[in-house]
N, C-alpha and C. Protein backbone atom coordinates (compact mmCIF):
# COMPACT_ATOMS: atom_id res chain seq x y z
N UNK A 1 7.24 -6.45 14.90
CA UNK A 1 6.48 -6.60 13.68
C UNK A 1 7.29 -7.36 12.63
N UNK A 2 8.77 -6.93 12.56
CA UNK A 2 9.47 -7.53 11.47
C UNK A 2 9.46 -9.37 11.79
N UNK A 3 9.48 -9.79 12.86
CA UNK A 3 9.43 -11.05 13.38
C UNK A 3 7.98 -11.95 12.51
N UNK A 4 7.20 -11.22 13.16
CA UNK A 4 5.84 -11.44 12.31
C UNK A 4 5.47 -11.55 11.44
N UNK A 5 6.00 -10.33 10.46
CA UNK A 5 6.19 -11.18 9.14
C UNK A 5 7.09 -12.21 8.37
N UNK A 6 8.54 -11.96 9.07
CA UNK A 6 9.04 -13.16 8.49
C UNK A 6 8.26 -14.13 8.93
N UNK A 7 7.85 -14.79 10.12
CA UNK A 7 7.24 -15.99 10.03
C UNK A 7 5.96 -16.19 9.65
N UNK A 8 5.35 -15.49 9.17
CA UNK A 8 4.30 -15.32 8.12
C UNK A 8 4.42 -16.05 7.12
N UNK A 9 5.13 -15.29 6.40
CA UNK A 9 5.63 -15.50 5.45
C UNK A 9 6.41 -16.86 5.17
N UNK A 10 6.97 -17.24 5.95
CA UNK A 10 7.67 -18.57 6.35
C UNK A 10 6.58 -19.53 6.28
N UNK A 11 5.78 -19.64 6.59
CA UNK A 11 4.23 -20.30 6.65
C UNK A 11 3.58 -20.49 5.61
N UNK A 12 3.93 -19.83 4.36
CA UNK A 12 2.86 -20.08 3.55
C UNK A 12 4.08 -20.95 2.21
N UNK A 13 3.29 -21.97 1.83
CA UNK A 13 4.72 -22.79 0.88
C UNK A 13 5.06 -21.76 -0.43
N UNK A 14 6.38 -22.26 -1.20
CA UNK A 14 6.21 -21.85 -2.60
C UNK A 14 5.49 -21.50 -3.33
N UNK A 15 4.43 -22.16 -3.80
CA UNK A 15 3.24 -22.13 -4.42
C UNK A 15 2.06 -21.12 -4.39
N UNK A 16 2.27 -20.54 -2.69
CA UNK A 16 0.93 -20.22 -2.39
C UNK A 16 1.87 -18.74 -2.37
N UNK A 17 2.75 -18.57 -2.33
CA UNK A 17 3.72 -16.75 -2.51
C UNK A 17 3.65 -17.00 -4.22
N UNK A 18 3.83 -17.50 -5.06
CA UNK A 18 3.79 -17.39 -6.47
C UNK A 18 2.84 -17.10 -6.71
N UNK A 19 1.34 -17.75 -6.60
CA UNK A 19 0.45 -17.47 -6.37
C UNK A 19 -1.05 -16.25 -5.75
N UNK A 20 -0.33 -15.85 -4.91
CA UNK A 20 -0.92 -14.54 -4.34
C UNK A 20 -1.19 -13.28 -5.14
N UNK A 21 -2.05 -12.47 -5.02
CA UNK A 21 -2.34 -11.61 -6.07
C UNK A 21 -3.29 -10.56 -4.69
N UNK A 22 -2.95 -9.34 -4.92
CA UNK A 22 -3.68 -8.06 -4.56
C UNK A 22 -5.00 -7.91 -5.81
N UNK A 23 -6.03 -7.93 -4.62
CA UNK A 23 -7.19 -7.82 -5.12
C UNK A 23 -7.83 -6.73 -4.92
N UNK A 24 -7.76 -5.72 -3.95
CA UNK A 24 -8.15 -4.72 -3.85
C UNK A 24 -6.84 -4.05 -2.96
N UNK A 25 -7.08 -2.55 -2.94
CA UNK A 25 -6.03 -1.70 -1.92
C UNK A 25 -6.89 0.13 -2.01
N UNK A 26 -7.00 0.43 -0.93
CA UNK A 26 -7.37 1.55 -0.56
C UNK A 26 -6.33 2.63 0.42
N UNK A 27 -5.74 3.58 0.63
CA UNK A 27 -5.05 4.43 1.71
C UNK A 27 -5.92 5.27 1.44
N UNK A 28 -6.02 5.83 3.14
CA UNK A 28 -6.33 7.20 3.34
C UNK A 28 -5.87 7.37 4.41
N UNK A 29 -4.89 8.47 4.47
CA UNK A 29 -4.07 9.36 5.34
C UNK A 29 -3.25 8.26 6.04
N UNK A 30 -3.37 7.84 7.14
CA UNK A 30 -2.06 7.05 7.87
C UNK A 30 -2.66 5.63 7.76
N UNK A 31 -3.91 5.24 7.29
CA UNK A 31 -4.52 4.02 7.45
C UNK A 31 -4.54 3.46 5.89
N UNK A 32 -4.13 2.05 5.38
CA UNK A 32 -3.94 1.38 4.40
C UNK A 32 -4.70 -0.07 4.71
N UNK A 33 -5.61 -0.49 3.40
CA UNK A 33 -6.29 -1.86 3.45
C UNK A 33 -5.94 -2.45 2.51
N UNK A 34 -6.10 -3.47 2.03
CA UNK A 34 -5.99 -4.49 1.27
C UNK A 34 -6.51 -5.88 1.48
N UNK A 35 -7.33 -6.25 0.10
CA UNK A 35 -7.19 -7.72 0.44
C UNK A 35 -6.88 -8.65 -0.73
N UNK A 36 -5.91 -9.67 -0.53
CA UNK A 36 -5.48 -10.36 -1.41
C UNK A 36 -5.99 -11.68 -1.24
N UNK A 37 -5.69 -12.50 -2.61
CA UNK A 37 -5.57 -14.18 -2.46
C UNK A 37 -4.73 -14.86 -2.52
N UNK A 38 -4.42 -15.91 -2.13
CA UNK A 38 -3.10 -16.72 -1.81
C UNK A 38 -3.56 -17.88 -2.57
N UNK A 39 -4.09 -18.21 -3.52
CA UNK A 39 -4.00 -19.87 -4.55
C UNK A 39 -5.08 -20.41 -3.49
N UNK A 40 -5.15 -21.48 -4.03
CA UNK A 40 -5.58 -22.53 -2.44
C UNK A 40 -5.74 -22.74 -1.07
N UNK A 41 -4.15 -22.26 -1.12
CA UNK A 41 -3.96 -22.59 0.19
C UNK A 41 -4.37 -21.86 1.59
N UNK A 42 -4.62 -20.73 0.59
CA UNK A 42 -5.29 -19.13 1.48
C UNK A 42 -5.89 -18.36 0.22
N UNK A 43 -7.20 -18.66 0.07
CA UNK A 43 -7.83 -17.95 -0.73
C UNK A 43 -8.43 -16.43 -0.68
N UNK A 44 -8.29 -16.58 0.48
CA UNK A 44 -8.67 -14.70 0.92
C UNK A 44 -7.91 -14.27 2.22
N UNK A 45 -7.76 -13.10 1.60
CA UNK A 45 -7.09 -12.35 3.49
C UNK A 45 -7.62 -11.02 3.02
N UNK A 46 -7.86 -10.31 4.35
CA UNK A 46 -7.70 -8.75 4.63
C UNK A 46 -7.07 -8.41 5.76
N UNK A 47 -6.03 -7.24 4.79
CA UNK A 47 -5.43 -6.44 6.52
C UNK A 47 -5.76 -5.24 6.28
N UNK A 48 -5.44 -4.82 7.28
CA UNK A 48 -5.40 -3.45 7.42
C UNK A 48 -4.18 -2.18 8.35
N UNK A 49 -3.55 -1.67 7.95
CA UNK A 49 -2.24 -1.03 8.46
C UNK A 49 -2.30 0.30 8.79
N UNK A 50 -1.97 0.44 10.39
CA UNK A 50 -1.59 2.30 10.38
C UNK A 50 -0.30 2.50 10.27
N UNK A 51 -0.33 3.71 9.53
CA UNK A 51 1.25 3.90 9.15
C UNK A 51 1.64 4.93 9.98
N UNK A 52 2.51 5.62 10.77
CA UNK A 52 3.25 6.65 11.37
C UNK A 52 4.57 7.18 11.32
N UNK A 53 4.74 8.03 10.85
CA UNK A 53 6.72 8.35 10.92
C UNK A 53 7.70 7.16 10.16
N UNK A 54 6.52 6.59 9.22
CA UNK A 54 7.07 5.51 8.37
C UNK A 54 7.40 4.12 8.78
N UNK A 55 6.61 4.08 9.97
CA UNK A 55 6.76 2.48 10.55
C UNK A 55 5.26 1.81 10.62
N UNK A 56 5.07 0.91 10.84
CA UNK A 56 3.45 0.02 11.64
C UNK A 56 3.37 0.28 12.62
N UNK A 57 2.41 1.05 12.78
CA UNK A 57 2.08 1.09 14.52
C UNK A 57 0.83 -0.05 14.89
N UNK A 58 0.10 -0.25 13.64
CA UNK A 58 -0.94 -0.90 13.95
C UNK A 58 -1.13 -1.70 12.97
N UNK A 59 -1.25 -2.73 12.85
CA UNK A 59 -2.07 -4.25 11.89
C UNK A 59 -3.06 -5.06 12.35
N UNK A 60 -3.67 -5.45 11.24
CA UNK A 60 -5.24 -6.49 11.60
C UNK A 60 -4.93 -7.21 10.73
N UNK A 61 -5.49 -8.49 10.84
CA UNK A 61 -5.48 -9.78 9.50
C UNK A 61 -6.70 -10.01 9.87
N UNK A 62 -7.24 -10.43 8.89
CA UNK A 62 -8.22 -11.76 8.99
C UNK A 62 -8.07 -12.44 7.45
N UNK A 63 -8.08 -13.72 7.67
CA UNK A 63 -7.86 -14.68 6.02
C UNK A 63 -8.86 -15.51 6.67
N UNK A 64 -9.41 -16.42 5.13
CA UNK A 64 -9.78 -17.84 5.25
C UNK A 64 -8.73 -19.19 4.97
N UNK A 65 -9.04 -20.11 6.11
CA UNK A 65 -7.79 -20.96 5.54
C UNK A 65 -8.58 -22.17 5.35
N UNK A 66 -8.99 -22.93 3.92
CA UNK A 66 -9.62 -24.44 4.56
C UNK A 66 -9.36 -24.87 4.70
N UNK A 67 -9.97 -25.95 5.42
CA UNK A 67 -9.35 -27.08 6.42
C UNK A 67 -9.16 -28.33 5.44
């Protein structure tokens, strides 16, 4: 997982990490959502995270990216 996000993250330029903003966030019990915007360059994402014994056991994405 840690791989994954660094290159995530690696992926998106300067601009679009300055940029980004949490737009919504919900937890309940081991499961966490959110969805943010990224500027332009990624105007929407949602994930969603299970949490366990304090690690990710589980993640989902979906974003829009335009072309």
């Amino acid at each position: 997982m840690r791989g994954f996000f660094t290159q995530s993250l690696e992926m998106m330029s300067p601009e679009s990490m300055a940029n980004t903003k949490m737009l919504t966030k919900a937890i309940e019990g081991d499961v966490a959502f959110h969805t943010w915007d990224g500027g332009a360059e990624y105007p929407f994402g949602a994930e969603t995270f299970v949490v366990r014994g304090g690690k990710i056991v589980a993640q989902t994405l979906g974003m829009y990216v335009p072309e």
